[in-house]
C-alpha atoms as a PDB file:
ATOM      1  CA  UNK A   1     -93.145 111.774-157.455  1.00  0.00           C
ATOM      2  CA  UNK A   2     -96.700 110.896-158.216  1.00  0.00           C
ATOM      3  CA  UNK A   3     -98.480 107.995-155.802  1.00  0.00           C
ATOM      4  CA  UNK A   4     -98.953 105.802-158.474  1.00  0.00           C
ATOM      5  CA  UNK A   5     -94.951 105.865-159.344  1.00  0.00           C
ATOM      6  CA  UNK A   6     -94.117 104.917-155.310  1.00  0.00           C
ATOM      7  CA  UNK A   7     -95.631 101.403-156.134  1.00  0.00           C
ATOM      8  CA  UNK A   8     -93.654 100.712-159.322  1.00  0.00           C
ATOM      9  CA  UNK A   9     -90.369 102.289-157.622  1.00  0.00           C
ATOM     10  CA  UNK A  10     -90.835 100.382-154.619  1.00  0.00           C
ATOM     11  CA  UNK A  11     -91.702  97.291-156.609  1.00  0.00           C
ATOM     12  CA  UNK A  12     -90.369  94.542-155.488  1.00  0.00           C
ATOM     13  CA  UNK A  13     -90.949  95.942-152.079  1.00  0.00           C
ATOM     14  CA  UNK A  14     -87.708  93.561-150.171  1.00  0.00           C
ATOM     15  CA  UNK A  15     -84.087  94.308-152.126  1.00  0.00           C
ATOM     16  CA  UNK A  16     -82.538  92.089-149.783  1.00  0.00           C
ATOM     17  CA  UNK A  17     -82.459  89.101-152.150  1.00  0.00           C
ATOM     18  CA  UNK A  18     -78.229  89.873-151.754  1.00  0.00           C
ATOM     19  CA  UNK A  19     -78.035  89.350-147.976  1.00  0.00           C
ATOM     20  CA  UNK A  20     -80.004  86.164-147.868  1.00  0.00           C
ATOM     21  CA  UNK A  21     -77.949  84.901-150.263  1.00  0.00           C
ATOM     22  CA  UNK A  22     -75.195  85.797-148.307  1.00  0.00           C
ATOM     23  CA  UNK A  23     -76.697  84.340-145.226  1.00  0.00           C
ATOM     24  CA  UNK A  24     -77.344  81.115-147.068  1.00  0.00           C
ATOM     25  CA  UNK A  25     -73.749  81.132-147.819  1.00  0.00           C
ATOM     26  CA  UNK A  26     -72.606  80.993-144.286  1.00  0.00           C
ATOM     27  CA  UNK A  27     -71.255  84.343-145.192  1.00  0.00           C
ATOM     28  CA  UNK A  28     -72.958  86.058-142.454  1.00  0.00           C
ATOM     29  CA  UNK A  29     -70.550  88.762-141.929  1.00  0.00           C
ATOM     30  CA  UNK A  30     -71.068  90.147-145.390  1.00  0.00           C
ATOM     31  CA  UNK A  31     -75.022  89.435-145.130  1.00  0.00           C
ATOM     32  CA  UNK A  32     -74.850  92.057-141.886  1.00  0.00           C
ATOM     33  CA  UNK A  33     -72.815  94.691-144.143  1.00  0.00           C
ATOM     34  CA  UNK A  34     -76.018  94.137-146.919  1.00  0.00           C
ATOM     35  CA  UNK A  35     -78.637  94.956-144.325  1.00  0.00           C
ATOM     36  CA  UNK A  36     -76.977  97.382-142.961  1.00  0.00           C
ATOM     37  CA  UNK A  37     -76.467  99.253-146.232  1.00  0.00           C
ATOM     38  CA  UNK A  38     -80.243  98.586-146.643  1.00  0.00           C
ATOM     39  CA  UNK A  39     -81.438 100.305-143.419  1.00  0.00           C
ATOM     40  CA  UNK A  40     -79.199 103.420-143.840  1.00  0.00           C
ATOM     41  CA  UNK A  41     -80.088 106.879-145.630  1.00  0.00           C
ATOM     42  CA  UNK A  42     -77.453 108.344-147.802  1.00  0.00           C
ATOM     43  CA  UNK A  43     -78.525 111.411-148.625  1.00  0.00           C
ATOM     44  CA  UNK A  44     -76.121 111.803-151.667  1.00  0.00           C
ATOM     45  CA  UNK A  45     -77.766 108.974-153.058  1.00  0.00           C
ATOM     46  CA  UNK A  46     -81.172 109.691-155.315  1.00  0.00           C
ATOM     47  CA  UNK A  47     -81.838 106.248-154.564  1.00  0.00           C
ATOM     48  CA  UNK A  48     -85.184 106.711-151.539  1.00  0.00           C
ATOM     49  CA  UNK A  49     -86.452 103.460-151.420  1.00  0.00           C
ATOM     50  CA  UNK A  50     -88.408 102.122-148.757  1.00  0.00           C
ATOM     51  CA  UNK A  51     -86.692 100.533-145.708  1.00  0.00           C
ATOM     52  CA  UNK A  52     -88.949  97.301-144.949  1.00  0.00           C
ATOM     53  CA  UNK A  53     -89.365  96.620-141.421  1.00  0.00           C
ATOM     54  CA  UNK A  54     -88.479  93.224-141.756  1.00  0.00           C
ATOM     55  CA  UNK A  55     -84.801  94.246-142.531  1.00  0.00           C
ATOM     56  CA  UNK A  56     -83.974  95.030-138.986  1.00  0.00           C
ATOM     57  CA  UNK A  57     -85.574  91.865-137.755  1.00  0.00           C
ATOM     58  CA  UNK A  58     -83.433  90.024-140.329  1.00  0.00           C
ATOM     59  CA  UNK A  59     -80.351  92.162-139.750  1.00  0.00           C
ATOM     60  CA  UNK A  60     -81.155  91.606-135.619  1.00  0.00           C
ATOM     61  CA  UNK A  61     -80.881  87.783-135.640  1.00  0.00           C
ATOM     62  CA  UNK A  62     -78.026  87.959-137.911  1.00  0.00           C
ATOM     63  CA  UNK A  63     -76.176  90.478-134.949  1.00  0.00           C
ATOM     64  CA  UNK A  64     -77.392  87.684-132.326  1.00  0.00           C
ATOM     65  CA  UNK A  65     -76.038  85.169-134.132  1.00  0.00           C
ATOM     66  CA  UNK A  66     -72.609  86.754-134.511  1.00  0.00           C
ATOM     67  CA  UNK A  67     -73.147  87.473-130.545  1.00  0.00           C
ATOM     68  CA  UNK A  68     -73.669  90.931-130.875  1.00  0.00           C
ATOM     69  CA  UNK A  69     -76.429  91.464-128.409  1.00  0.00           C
ATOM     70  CA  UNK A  70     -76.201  95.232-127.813  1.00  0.00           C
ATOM     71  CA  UNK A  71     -76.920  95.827-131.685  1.00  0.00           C
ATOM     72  CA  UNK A  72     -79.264  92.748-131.931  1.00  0.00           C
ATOM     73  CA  UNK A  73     -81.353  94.627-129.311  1.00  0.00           C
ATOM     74  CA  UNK A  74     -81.591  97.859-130.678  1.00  0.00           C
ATOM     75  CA  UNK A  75     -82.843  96.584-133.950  1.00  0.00           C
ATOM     76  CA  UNK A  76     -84.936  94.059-132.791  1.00  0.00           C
ATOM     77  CA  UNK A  77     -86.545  97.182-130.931  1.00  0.00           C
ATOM     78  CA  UNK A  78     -86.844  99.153-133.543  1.00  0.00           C
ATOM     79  CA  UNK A  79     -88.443  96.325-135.344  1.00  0.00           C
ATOM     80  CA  UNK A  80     -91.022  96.205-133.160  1.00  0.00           C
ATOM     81  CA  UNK A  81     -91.555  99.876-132.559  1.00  0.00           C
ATOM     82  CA  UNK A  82     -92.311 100.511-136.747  1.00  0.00           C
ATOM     83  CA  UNK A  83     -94.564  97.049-136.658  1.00  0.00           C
ATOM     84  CA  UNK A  84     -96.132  97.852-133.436  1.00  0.00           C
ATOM     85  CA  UNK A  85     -99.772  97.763-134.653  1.00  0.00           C
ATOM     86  CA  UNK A  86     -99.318  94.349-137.036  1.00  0.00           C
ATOM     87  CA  UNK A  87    -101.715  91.585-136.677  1.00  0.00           C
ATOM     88  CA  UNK A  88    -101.424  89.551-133.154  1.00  0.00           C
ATOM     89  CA  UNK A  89     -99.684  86.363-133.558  1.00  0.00           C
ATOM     90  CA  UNK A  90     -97.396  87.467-136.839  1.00  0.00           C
ATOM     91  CA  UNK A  91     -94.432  84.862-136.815  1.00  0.00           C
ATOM     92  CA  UNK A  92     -91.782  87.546-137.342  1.00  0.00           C
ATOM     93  CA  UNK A  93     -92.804  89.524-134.308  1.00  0.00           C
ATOM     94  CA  UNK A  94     -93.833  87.414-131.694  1.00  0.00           C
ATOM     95  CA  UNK A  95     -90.340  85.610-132.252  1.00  0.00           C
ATOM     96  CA  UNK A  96     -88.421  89.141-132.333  1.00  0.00           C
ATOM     97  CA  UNK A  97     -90.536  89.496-129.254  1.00  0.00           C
ATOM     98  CA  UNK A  98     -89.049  86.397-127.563  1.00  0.00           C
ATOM     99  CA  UNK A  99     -85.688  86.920-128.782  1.00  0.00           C
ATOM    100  CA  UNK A 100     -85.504  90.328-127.707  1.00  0.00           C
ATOM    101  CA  UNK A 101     -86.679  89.135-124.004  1.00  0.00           C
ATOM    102  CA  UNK A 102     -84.500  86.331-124.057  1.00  0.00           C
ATOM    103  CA  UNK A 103     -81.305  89.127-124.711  1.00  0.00           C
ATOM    104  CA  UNK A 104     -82.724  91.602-122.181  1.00  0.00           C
ATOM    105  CA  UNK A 105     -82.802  88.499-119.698  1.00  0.00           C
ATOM    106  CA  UNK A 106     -86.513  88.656-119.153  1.00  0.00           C
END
């Protein structure tokens, strides 16, 4: 696939327009299934669409909400690990920062 197609195929870059819906619902156990279909790789599928970062921030404070710290850690780590270089002060990841302390007990 040419560059120039990887913007238009990737356009709109966030497909999670479904699981906020779902979270805005209340339906936050079927907003966790949506993320979590959006963060994993079937390689059957011909489907290779970027996996935004932000989806396993999102998916992370939907796991702490539900009280499911161990998984709420590891994506809020992994989070920060692919936006390790973003701009200081970025909402998203100074609060993933503080959440993720607050879990770890820090």
């Amino acid at each position: 696939m040419h560059t120039a197609n990887l913007f238009s195929y990737n356009t709109p870059f966030l497909k999670d327009v479904p699981a906020r819906a779902y979270q805005k619902k209340g339906d936050i156990d079927q907003a966790i299934a949506e993320y979590e279909r959006l963060i994993t790789f079937d390689p059957e599928s011909k489907n290779r669409y970027l996996i935004h970062p932000k989806y396993h921030y999102r998916l992370a404070k939907l796991y702490q909400e539900k009280g499911l710290q161990t998984k709420a850690i590891k994506q809020y780590e992994k989070f920060l690990a692919l936006w390790k270089d973003a701009d200081p002060g970025m909402a998203e990841v100074e609060d993933a920062r503080k959440r993720l302390a607050g879990l770890k007990g820090r």
